[in-house]
Protein backbone atom coordinates (compact mmCIF):
# COMPACT_ATOMS: atom_id res chain seq x y z
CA UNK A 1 -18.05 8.58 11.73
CA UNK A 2 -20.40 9.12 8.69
CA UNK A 3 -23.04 9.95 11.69
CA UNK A 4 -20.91 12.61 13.17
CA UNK A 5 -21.14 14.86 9.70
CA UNK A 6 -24.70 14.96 9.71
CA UNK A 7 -26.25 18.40 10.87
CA UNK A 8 -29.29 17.56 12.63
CA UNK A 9 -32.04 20.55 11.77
CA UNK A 10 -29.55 22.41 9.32
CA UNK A 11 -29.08 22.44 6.22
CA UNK A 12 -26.41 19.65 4.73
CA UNK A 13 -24.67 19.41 1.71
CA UNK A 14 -25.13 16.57 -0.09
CA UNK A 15 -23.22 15.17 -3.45
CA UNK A 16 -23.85 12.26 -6.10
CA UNK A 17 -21.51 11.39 -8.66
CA UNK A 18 -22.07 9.07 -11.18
CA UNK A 19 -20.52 8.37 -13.63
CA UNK A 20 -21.04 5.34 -16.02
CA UNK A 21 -21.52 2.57 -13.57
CA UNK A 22 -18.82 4.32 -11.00
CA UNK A 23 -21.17 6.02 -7.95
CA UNK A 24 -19.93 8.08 -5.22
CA UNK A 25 -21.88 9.95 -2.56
CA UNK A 26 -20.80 12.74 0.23
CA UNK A 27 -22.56 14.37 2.95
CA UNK A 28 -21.17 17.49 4.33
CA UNK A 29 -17.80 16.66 2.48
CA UNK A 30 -17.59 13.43 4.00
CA UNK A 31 -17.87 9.92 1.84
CA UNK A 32 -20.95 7.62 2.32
CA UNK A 33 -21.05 5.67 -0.36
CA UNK A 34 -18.23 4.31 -3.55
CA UNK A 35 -19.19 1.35 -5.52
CA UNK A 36 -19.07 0.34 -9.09
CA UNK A 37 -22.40 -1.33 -10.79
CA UNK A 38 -20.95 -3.27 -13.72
CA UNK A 39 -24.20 -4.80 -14.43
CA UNK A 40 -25.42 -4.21 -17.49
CA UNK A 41 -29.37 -3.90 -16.76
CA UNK A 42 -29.06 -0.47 -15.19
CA UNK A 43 -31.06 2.34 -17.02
CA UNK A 44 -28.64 4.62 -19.32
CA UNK A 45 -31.02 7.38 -19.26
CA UNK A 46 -34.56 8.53 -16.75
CA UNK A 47 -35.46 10.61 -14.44
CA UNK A 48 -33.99 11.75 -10.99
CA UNK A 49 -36.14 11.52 -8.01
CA UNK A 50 -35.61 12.62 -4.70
CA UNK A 51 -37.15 10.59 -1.87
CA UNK A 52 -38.14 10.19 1.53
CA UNK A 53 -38.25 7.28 3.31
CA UNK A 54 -41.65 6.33 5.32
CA UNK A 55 -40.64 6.54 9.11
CA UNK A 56 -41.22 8.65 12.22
CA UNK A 57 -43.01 12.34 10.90
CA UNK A 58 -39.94 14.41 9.28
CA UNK A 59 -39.53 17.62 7.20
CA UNK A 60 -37.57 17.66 4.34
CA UNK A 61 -36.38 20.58 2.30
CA UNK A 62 -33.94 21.02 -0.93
CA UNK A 63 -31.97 24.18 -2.43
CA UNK A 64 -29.52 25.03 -4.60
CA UNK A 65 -29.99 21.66 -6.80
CA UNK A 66 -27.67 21.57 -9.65
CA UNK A 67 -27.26 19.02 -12.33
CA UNK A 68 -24.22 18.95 -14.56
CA UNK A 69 -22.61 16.37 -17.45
CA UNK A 70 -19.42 15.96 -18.43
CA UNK A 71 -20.59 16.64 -21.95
């Protein structure tokens, strides 16, 4: 299901929200991801990486990357 709204060598739209402990994440409009980390160790502030994983040679490419509080 999640599979199905991946575009394989397009571009896909994907969205993190986070807020306090509460994460959510979408691809292409679809949810992947909604969990709660009520632990208290978690870093409050940091920096935001974006990552790919070691695995078979791949090309990865980002645009339009927008940051915004609720401040």
């Amino acid at each position: 299901e999640i599979q199905a709204a991946i575009k394989p060598g397009d571009w896909n739209d994907y969205v993190i929200i986070a807020k306090g402990g509460h994460l959510q994440h979408f691809i292409n409009g679809k949810q992947t991801v909604d969990v709660t980390d009520n632990t208290a160790v978690g870093a409050k502030t940091g920096l935001i990486g974006l990552q790919l994983h070691a695995g078979q040679p791949m090309t990865v490419q980002y645009k339009d990357i927008v940051i915004k509080t609720d401040k």
